[in-house]
N, C-alpha and C. Protein backbone atom coordinates (compact mmCIF):
# COMPACT_ATOMS: atom_id res chain seq x y z
N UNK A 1 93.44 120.15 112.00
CA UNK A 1 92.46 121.07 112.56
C UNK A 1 91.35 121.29 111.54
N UNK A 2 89.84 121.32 112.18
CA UNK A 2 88.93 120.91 110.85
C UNK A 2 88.90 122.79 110.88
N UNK A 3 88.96 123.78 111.64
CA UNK A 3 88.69 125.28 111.12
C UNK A 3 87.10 125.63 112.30
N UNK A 4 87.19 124.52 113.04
CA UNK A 4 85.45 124.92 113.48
C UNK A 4 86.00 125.07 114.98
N UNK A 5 87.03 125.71 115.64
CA UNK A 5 87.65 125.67 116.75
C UNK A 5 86.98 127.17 117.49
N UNK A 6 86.65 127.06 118.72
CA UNK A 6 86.38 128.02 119.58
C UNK A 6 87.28 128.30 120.83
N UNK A 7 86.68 129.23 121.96
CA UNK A 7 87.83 129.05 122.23
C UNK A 7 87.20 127.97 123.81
N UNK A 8 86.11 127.28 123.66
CA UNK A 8 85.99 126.31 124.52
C UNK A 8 86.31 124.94 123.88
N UNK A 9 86.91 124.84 122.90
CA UNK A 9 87.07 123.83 121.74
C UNK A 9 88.44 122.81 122.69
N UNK A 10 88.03 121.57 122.70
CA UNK A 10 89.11 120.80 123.22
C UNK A 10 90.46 120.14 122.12
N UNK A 11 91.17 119.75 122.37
CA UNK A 11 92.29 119.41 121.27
C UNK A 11 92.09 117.46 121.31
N UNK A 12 91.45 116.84 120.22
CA UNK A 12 91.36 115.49 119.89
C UNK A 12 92.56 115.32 119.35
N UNK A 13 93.09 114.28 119.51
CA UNK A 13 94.58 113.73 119.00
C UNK A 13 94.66 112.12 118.52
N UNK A 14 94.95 111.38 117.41
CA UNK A 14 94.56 109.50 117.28
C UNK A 14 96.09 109.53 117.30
N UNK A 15 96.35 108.69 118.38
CA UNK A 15 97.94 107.55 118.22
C UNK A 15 97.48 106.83 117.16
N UNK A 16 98.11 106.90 115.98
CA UNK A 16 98.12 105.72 115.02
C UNK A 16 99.27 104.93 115.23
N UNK A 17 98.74 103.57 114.95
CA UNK A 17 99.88 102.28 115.14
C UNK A 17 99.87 102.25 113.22
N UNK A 18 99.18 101.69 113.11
CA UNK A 18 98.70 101.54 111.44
C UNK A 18 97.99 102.16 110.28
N UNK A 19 98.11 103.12 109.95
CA UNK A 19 96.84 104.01 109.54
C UNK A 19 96.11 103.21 108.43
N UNK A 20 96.67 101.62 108.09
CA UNK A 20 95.79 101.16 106.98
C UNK A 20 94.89 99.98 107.70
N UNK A 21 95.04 100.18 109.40
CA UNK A 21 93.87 99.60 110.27
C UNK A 21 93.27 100.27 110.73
N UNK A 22 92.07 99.95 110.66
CA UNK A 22 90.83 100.80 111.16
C UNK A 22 90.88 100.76 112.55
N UNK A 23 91.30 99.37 113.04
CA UNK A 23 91.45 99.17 114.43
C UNK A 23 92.18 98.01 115.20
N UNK A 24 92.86 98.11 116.21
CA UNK A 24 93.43 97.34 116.72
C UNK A 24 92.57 96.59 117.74
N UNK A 25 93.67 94.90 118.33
CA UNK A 25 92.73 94.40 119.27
C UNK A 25 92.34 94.87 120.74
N UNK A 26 91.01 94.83 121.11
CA UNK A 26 90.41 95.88 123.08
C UNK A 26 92.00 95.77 123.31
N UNK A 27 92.61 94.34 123.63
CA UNK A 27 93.40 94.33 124.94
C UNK A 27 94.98 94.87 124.31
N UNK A 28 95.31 95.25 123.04
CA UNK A 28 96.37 96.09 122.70
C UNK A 28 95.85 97.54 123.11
N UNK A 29 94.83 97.57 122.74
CA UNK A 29 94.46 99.35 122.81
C UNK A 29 94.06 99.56 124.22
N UNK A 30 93.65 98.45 124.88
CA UNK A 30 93.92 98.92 126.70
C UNK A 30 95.55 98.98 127.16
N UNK A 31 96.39 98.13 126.58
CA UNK A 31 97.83 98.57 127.29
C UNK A 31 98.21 99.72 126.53
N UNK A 32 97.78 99.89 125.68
CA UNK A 32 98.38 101.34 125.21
C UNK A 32 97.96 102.50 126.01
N UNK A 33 96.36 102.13 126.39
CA UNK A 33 95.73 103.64 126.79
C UNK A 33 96.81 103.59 128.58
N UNK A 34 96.65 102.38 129.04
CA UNK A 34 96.47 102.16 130.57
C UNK A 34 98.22 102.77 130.61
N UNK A 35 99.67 102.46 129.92
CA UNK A 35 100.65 102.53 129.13
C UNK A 35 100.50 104.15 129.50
N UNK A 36 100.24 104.58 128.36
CA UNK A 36 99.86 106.22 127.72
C UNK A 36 99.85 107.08 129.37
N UNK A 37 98.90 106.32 129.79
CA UNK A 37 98.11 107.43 131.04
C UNK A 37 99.16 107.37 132.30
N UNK A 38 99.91 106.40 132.13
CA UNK A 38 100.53 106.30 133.54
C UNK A 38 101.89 107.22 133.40
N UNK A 39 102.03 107.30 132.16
CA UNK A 39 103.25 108.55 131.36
C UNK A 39 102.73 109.88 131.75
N UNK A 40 101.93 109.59 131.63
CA UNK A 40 100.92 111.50 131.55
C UNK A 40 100.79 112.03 132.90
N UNK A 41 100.74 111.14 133.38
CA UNK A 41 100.09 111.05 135.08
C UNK A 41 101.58 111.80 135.57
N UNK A 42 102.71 111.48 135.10
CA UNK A 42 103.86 111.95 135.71
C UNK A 42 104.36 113.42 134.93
N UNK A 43 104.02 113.69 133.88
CA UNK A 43 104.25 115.07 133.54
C UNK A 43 103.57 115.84 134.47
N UNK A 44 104.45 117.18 134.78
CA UNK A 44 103.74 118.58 134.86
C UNK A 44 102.72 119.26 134.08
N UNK A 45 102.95 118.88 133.16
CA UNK A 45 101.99 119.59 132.26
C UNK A 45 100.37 119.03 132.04
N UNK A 46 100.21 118.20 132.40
CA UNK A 46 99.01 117.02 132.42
C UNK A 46 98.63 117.50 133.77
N UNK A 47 97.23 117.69 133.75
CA UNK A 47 96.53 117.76 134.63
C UNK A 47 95.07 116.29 134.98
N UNK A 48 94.76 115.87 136.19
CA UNK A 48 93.30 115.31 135.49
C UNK A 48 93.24 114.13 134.50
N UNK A 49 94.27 113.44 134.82
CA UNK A 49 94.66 112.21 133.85
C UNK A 49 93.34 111.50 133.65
N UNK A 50 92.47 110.73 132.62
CA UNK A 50 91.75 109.86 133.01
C UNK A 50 91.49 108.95 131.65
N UNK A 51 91.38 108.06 132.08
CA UNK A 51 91.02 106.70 131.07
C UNK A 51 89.72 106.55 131.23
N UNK A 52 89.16 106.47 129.60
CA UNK A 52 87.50 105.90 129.45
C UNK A 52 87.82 104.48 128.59
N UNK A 53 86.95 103.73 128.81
CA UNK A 53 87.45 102.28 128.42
C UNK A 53 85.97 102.38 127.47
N UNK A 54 86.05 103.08 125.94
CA UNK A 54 84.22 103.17 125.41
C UNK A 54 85.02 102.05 124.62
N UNK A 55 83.62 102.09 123.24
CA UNK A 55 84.15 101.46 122.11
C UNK A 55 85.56 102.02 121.63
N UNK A 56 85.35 103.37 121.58
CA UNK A 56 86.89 104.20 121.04
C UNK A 56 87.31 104.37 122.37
N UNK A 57 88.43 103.84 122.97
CA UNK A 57 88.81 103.80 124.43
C UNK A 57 89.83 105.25 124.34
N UNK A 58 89.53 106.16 125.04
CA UNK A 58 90.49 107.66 125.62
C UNK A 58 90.95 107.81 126.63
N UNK A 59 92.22 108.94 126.35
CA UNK A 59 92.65 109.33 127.07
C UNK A 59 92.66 111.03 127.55
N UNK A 60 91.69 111.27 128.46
CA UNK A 60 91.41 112.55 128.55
C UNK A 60 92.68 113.38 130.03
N UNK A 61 92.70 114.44 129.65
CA UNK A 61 93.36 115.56 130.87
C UNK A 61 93.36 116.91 130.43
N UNK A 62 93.92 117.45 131.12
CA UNK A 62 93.61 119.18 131.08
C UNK A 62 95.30 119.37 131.04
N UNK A 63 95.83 119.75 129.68
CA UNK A 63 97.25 120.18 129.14
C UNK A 63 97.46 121.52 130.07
N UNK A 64 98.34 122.12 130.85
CA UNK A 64 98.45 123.17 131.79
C UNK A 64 99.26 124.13 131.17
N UNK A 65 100.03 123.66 129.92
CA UNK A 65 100.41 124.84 129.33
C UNK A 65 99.44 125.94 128.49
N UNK A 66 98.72 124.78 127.79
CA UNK A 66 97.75 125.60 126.60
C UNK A 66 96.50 126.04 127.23
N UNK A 67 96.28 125.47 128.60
CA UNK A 67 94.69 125.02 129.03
C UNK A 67 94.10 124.96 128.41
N UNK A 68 94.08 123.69 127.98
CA UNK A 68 93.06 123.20 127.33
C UNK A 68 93.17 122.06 127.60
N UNK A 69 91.70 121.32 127.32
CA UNK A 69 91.17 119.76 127.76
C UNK A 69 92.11 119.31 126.27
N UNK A 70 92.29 117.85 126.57
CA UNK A 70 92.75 116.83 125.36
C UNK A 70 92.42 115.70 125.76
N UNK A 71 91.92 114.91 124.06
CA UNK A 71 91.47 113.84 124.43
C UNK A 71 92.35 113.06 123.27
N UNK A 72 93.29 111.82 123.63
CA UNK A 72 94.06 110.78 122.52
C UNK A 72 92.84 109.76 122.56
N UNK A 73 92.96 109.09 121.58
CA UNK A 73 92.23 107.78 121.13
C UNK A 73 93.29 107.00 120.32
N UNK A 74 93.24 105.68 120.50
CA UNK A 74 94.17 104.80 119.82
C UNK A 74 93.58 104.44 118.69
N UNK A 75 94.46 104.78 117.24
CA UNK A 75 94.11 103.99 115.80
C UNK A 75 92.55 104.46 115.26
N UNK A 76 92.06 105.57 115.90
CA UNK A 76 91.27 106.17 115.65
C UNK A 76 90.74 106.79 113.86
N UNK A 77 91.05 106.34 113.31
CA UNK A 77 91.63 107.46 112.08
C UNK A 77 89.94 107.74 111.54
N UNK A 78 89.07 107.97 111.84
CA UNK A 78 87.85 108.05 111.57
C UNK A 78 87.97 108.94 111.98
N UNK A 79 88.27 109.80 112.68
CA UNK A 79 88.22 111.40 113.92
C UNK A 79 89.07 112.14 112.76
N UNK A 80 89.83 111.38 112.05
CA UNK A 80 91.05 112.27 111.48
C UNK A 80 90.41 112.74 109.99
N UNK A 81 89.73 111.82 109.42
CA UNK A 81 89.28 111.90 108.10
C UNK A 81 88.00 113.09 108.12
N UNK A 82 87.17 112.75 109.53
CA UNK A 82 86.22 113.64 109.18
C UNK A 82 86.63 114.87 109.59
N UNK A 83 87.72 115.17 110.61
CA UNK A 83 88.62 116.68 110.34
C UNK A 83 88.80 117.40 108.99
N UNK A 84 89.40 116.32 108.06
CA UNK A 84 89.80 116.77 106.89
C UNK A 84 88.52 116.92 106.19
N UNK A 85 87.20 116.32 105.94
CA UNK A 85 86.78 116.40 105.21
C UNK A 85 85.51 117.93 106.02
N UNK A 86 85.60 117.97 107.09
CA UNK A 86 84.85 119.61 107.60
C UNK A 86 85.65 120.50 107.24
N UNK A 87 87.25 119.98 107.04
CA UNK A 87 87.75 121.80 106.60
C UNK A 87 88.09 122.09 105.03
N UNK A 88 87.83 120.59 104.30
CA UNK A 88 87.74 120.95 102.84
C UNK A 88 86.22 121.38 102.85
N UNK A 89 84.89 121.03 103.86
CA UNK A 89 83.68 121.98 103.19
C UNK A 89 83.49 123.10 103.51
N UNK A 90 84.50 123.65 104.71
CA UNK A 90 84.84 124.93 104.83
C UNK A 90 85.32 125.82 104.26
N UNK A 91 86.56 125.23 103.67
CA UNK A 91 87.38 125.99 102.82
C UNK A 91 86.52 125.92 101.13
N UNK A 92 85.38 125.54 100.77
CA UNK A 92 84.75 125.41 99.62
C UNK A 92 83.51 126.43 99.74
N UNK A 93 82.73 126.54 101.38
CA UNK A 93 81.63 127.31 101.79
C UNK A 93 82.14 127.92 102.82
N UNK A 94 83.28 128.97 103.86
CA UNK A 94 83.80 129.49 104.98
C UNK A 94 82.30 129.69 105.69
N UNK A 95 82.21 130.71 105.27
CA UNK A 95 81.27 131.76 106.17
C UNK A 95 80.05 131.31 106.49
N UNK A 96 79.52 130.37 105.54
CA UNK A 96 77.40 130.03 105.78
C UNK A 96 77.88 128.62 106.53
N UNK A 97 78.88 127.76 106.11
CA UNK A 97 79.11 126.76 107.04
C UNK A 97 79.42 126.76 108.11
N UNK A 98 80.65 127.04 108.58
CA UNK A 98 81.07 127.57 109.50
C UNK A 98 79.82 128.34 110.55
N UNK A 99 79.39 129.17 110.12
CA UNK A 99 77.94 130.09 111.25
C UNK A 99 77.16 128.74 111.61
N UNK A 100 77.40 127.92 110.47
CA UNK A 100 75.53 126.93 110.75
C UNK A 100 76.09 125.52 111.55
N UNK A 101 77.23 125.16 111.45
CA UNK A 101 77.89 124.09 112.45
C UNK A 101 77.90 124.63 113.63
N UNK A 102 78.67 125.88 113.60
CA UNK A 102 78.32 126.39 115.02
C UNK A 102 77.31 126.55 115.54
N UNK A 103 76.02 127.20 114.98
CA UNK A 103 75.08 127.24 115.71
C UNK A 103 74.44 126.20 116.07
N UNK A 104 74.59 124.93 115.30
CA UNK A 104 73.65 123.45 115.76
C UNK A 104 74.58 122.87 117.23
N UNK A 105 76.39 123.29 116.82
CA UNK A 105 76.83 122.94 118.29
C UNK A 105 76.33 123.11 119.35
N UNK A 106 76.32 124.29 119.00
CA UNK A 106 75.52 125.38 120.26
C UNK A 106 74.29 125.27 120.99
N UNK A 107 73.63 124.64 119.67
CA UNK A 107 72.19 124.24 119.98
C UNK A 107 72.07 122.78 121.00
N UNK A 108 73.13 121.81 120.45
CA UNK A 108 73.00 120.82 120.98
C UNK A 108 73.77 121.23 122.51
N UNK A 109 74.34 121.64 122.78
CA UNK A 109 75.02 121.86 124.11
C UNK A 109 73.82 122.25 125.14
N UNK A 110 72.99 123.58 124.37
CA UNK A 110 72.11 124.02 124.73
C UNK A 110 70.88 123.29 125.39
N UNK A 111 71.07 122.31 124.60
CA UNK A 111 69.83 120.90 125.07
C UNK A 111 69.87 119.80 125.84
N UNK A 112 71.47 119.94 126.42
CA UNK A 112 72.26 119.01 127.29
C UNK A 112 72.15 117.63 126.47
N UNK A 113 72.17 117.54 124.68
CA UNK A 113 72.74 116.49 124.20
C UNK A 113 74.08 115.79 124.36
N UNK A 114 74.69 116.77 124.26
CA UNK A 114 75.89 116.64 124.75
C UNK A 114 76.54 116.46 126.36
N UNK A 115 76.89 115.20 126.74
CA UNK A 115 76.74 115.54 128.11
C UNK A 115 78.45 115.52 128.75
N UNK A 116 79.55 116.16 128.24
CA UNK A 116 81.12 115.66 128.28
C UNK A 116 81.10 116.72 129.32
């Protein structure tokens, strides 16, 4: 958890196969996602199953216990590092960082940059 969580904040998650690969091959990381989703699809707790096939291919749904959106990515570990490295500049600057990430979020949402 990078510390910059709200409470519209979704939960990102990386299946690592390898954490000393940056990345695996499309058609492993499509049976994993296609794999992954058809598991999810049968829990209760999964809402809204859906597969995006991007460069970083996901797996998005709406968790019904926590409500909250979640999104897995396969072998992702780039999502994971820059977690760690927003909550070591948090935990070095809390309060002026923290206000000023949020507010550019905010800003960009605000501008429909963001279009999820």
């Amino acid at each position: 958890m990078s510390g910059f969580g709200t409470l519209k904040s979704d939960a990102d998650m990386a299946l690592v196969f390898d954490p000393n690969l940056n990345t695996i091959s499309k058609k492993k990381s499509r049976n994993v996602i296609t794999r992954l989703a058809s598991c999810l699809r049968r829990q209760a707790f999964c809402a809204n199953v859906e597969m995006i096939f991007a460069k970083v291919p996901i797996i998005k749904f709406f968790d019904n216990i926590s409500r909250c959106d979640v999104d897995i990515n396969i072998n992702n570990i780039v999502g994971i590092k820059n977690s760690f490295l927003l909550r070591l500049f948090l935990w070095v600057r809390k309060s002026s960082l923290q206000i000023s990430v949020l507010e550019i979020k905010n800003d960009v949402i605000n501008c429909w940059i963001n279009f999820n």
